[in-house]
Structures are given as C-alpha cells and as structure tokens.
PDB file of N, CA and C in Angstrom:
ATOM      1  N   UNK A   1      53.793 148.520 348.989  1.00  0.00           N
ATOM      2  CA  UNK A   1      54.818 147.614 348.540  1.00  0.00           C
ATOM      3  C   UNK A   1      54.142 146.423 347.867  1.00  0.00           C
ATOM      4  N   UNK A   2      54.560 146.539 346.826  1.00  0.00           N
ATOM      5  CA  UNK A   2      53.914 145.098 345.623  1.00  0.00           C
ATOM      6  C   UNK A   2      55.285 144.159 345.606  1.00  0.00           C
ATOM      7  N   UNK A   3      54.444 143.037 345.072  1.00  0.00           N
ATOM      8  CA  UNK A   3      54.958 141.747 344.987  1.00  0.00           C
ATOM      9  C   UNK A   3      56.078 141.697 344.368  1.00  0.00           C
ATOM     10  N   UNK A   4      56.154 142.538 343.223  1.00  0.00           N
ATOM     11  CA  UNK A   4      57.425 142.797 342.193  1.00  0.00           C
ATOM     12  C   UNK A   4      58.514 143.453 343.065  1.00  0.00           C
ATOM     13  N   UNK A   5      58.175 144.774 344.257  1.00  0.00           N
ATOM     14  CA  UNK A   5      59.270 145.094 344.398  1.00  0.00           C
ATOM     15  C   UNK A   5      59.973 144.423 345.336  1.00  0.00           C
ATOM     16  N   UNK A   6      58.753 143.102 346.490  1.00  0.00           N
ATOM     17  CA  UNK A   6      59.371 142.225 347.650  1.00  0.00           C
ATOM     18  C   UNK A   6      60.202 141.265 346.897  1.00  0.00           C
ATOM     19  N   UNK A   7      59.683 140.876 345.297  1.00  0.00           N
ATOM     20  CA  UNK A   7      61.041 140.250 344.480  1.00  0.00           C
ATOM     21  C   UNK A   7      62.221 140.550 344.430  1.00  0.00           C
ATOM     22  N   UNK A   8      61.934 142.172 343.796  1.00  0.00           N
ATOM     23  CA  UNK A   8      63.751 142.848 343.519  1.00  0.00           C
ATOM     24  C   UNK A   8      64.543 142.752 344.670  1.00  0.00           C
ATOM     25  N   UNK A   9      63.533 143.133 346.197  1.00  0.00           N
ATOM     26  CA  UNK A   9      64.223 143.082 347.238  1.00  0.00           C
ATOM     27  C   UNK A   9      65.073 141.898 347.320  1.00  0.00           C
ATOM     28  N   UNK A  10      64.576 140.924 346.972  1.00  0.00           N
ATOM     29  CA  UNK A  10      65.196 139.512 347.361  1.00  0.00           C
ATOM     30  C   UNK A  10      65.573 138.997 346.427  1.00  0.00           C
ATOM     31  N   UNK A  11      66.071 139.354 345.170  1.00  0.00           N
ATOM     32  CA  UNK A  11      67.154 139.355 344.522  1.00  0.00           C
ATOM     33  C   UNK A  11      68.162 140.396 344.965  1.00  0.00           C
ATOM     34  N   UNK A  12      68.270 141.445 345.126  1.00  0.00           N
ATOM     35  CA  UNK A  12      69.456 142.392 345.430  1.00  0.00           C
ATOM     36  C   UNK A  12      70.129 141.345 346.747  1.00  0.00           C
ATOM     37  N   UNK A  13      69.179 141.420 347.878  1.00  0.00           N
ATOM     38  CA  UNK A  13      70.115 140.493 348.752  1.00  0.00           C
ATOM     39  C   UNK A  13      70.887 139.080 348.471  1.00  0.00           C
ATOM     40  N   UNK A  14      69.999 138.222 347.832  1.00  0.00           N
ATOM     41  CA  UNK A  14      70.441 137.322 346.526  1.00  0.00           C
ATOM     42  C   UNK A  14      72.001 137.574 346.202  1.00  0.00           C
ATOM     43  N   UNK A  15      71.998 138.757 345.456  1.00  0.00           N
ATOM     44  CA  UNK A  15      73.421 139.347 345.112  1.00  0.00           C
ATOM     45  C   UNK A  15      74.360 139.049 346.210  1.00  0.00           C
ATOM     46  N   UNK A  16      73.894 140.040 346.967  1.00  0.00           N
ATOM     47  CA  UNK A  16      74.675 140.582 347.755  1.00  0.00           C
ATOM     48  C   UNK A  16      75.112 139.359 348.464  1.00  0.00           C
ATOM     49  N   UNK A  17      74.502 138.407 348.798  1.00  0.00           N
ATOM     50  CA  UNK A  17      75.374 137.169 349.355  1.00  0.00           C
ATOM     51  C   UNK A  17      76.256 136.265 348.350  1.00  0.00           C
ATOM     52  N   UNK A  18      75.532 136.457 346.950  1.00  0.00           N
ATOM     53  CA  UNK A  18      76.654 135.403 346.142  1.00  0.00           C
ATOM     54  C   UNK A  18      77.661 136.590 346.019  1.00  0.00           C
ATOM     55  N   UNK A  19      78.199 137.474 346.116  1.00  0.00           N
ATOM     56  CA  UNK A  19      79.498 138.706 345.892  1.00  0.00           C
ATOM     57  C   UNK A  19      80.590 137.926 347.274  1.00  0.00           C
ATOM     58  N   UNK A  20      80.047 137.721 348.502  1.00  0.00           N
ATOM     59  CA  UNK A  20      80.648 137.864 349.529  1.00  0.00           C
ATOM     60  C   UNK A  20      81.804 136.938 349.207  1.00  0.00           C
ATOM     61  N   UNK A  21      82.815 137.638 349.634  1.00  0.00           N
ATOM     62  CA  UNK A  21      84.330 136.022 349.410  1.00  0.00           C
ATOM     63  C   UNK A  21      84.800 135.765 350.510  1.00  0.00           C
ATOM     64  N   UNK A  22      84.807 134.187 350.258  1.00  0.00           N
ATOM     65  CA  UNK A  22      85.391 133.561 351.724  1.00  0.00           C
ATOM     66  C   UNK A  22      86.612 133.753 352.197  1.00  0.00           C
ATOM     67  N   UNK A  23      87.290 133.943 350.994  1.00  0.00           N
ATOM     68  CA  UNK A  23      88.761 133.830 351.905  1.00  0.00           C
ATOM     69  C   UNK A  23      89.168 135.240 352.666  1.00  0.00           C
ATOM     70  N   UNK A  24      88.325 136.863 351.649  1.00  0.00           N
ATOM     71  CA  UNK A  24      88.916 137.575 352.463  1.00  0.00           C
ATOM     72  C   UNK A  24      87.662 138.372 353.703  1.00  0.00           C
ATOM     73  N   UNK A  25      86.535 137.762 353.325  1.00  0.00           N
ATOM     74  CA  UNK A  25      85.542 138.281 354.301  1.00  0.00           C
ATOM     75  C   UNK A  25      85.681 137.042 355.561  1.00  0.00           C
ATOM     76  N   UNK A  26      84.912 135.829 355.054  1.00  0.00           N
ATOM     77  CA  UNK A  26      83.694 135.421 355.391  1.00  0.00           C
ATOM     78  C   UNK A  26      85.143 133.978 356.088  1.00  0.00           C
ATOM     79  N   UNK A  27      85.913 133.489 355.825  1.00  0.00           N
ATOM     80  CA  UNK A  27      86.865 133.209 356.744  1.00  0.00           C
ATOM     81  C   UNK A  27      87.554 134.041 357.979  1.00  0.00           C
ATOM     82  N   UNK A  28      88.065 135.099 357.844  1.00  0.00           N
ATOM     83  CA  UNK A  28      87.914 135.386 359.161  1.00  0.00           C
ATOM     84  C   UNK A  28      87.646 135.823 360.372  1.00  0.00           C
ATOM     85  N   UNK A  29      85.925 135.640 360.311  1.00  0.00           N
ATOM     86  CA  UNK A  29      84.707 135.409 361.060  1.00  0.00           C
ATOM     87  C   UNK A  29      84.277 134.455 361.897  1.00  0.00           C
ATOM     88  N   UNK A  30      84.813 132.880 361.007  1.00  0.00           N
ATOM     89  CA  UNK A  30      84.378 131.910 361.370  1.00  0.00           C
ATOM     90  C   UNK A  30      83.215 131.353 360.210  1.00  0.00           C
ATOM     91  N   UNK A  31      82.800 132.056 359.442  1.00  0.00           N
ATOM     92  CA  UNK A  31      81.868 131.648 358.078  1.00  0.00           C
ATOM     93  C   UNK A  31      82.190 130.716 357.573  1.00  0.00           C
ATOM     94  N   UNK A  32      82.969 130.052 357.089  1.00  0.00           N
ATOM     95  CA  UNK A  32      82.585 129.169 356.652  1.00  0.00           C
ATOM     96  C   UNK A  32      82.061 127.828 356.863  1.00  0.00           C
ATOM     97  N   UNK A  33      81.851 126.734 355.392  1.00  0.00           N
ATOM     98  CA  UNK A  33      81.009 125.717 355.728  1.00  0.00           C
ATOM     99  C   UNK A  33      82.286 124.422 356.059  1.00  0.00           C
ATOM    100  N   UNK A  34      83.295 124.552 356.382  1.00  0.00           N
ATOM    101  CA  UNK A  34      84.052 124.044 357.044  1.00  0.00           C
ATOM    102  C   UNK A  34      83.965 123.839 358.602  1.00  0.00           C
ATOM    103  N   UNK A  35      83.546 124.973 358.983  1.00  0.00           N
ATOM    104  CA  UNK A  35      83.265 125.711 360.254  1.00  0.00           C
ATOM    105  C   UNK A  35      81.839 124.706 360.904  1.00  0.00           C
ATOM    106  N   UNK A  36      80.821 124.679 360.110  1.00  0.00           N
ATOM    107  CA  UNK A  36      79.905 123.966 360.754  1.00  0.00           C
ATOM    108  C   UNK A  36      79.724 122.474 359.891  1.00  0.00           C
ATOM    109  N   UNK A  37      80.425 121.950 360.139  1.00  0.00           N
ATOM    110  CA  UNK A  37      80.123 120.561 359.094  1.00  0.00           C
ATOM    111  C   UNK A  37      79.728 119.821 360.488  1.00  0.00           C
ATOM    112  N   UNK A  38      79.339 118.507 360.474  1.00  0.00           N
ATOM    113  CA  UNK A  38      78.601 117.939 361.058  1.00  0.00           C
ATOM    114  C   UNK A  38      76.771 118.302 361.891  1.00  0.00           C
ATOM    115  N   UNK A  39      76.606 118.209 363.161  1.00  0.00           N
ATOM    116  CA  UNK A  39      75.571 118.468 363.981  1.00  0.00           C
ATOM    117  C   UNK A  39      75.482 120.110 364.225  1.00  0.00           C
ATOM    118  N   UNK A  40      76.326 120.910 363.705  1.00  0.00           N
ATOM    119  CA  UNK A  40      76.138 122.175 364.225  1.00  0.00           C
ATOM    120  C   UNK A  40      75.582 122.761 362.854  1.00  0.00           C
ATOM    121  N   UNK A  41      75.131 121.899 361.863  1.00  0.00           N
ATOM    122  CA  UNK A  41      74.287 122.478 360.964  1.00  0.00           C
ATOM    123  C   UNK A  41      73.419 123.139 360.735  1.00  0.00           C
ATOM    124  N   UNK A  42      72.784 122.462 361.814  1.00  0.00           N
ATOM    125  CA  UNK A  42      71.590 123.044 361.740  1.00  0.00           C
ATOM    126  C   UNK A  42      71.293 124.312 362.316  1.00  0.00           C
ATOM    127  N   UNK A  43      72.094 124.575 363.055  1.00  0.00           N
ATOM    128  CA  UNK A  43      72.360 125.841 364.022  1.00  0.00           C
ATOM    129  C   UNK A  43      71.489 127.133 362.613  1.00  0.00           C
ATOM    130  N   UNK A  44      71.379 128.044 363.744  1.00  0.00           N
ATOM    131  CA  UNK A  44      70.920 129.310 362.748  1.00  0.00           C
ATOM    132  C   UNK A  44      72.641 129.903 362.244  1.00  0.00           C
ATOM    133  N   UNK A  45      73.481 129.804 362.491  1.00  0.00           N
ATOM    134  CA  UNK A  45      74.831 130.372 361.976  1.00  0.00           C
ATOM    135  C   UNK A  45      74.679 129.051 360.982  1.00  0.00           C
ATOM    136  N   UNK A  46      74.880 127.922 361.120  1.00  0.00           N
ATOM    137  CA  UNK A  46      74.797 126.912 359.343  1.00  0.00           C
ATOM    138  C   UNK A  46      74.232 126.876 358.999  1.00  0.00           C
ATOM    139  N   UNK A  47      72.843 127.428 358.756  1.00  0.00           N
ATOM    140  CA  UNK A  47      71.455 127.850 357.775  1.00  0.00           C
ATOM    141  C   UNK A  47      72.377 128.821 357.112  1.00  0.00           C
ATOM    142  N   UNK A  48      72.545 129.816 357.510  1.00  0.00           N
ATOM    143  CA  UNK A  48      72.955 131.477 357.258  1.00  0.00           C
ATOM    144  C   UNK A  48      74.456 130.797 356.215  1.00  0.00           C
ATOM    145  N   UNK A  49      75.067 129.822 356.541  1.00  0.00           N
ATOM    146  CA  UNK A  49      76.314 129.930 355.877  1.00  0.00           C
ATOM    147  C   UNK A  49      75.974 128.556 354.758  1.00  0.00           C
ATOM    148  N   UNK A  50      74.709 128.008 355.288  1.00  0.00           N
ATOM    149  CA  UNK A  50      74.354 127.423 353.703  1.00  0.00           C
ATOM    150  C   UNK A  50      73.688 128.405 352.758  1.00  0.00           C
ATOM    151  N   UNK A  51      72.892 129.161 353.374  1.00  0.00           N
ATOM    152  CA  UNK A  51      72.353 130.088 352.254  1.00  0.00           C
ATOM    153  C   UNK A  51      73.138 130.986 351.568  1.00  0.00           C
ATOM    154  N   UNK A  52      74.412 131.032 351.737  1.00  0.00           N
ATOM    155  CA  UNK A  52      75.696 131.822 351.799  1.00  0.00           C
ATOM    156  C   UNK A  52      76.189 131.094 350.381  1.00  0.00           C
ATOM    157  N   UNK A  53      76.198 129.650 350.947  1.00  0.00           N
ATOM    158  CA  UNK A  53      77.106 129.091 349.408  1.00  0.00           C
ATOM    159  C   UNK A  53      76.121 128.871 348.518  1.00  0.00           C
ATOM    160  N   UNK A  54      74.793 128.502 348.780  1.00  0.00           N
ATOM    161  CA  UNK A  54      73.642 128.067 347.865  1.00  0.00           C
ATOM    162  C   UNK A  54      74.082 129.200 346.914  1.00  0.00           C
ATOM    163  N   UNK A  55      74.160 130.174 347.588  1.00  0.00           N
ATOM    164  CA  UNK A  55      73.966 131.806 346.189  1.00  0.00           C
ATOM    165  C   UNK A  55      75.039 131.843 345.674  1.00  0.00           C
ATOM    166  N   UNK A  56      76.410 131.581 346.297  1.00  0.00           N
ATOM    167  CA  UNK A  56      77.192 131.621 345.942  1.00  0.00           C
ATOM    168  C   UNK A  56      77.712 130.671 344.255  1.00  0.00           C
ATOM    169  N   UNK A  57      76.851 129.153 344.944  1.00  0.00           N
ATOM    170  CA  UNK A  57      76.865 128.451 343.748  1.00  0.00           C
ATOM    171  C   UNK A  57      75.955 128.517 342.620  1.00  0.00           C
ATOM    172  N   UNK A  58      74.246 129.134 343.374  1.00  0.00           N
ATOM    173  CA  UNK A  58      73.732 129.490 341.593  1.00  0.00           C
ATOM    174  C   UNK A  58      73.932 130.891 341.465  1.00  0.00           C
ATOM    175  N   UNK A  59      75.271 131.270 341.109  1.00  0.00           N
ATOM    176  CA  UNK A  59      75.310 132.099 340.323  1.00  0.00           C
ATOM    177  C   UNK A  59      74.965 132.580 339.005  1.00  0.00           C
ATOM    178  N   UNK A  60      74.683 131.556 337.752  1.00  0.00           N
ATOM    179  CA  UNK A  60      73.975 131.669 336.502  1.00  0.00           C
ATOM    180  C   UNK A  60      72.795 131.976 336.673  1.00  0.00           C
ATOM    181  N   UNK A  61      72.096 131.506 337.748  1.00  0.00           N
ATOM    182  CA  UNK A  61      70.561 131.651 337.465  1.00  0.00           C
ATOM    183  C   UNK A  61      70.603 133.039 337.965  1.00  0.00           C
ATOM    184  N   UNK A  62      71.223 133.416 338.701  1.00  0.00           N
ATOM    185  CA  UNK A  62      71.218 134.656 339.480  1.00  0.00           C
ATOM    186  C   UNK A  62      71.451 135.802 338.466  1.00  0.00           C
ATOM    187  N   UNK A  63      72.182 135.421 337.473  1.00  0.00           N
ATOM    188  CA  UNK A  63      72.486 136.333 336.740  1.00  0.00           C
ATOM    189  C   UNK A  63      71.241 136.546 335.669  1.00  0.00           C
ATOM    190  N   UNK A  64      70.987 135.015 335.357  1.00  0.00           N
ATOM    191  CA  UNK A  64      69.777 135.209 334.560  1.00  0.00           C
ATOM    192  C   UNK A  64      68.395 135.779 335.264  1.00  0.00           C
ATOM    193  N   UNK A  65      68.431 135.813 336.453  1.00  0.00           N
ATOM    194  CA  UNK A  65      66.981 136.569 336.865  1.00  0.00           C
ATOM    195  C   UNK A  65      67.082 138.683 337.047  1.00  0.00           C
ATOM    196  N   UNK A  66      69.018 138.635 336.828  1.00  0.00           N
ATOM    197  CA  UNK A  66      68.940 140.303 336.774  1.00  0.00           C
ATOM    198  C   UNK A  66      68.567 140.502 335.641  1.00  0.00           C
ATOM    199  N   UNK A  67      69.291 139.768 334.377  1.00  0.00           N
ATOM    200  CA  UNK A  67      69.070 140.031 333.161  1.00  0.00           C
ATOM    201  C   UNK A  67      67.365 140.140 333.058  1.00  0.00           C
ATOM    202  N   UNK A  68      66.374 139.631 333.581  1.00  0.00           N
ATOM    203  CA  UNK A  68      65.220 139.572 333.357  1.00  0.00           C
ATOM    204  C   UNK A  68      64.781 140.830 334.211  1.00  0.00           C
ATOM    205  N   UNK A  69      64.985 140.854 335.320  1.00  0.00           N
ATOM    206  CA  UNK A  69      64.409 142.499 336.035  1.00  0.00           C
ATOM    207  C   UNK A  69      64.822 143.616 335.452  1.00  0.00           C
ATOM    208  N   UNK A  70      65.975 143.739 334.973  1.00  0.00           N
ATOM    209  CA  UNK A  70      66.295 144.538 334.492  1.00  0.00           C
ATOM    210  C   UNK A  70      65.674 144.529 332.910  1.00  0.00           C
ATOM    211  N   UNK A  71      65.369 143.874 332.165  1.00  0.00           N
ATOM    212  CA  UNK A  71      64.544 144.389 330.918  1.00  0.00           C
ATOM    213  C   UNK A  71      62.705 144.447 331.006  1.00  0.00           C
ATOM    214  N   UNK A  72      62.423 143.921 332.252  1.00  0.00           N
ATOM    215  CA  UNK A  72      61.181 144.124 332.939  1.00  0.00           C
ATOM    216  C   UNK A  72      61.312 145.484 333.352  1.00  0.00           C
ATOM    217  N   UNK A  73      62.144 145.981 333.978  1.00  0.00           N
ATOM    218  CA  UNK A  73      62.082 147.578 334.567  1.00  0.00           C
ATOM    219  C   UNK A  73      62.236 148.377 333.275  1.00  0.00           C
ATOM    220  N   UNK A  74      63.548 148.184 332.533  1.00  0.00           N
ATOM    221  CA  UNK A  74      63.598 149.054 331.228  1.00  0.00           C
ATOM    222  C   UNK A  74      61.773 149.372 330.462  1.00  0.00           C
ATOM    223  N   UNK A  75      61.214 148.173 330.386  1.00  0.00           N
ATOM    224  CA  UNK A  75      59.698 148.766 329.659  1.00  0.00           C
ATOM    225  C   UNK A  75      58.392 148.746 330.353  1.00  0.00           C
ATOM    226  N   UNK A  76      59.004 148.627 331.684  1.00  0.00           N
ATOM    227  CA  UNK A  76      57.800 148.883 332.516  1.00  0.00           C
ATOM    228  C   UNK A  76      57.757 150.389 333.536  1.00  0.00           C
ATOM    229  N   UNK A  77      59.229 151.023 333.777  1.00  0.00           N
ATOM    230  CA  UNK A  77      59.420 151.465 334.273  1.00  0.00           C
ATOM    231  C   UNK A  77      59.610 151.578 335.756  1.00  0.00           C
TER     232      UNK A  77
END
C-alpha cells in the first residue's frame, strides 16, 4: 500500500461524509452540531460531528481534489 492509494482512501471517506444529510440521516441519531454545542465538544462524538460538517462545508475543494485523482488515474493508470 503506497502513499497515493492511503490518499484515495481518504478522499473516498472524505466523500462519503460530505454526502451524509442531516435532516434525513444524521438528525435522527442525535448527530448533529446542535446536539453538542458547548463543553461536550470536545467529546469523541463532537470531533466525529465536526469532521462531519468540516466536509460537509468544503465541498468545492473536495470536488476539486476528485477532479484531480481522477485525471491522475486516467494517465497513470
């Protein structure tokens, strides 16, 4: 396992957390960042549900780093 593919790995998950939607997943769980506002931030459940919206909100860049793996894979194979 090379460096390139521990990247793709962690862009696909990347994805896969900015896709998730609050209102019909990730609300009723308890997910959201409503849910831990104040001192319970820091908790490992408000890490997990900041890293949740972080992706959620850079979505452009996110898009711009598939657009780039994906024409990296097209001529690299």
């Amino acid at each position: 396992m090379g460096f390139w593919t521990l990247l793709e790995g962690l862009l696909l998950f990347a994805n896969a957390l900015a896709i998730l939607n609050e209102d019909r997943f990730l609300a009723p769980r308890g997910w959201t960042l409503a849910e831990v506002a104040g001192p319970r931030r820091n908790t490992l459940k408000g890490q997990v549900i900041g890293l949740i919206h972080a992706c959620q909100f850079l979505r452009l860049p996110l898009i711009l780093f598939n657009i780039v793996t994906i024409i990296v894979k097209l001529f690299t194979g």
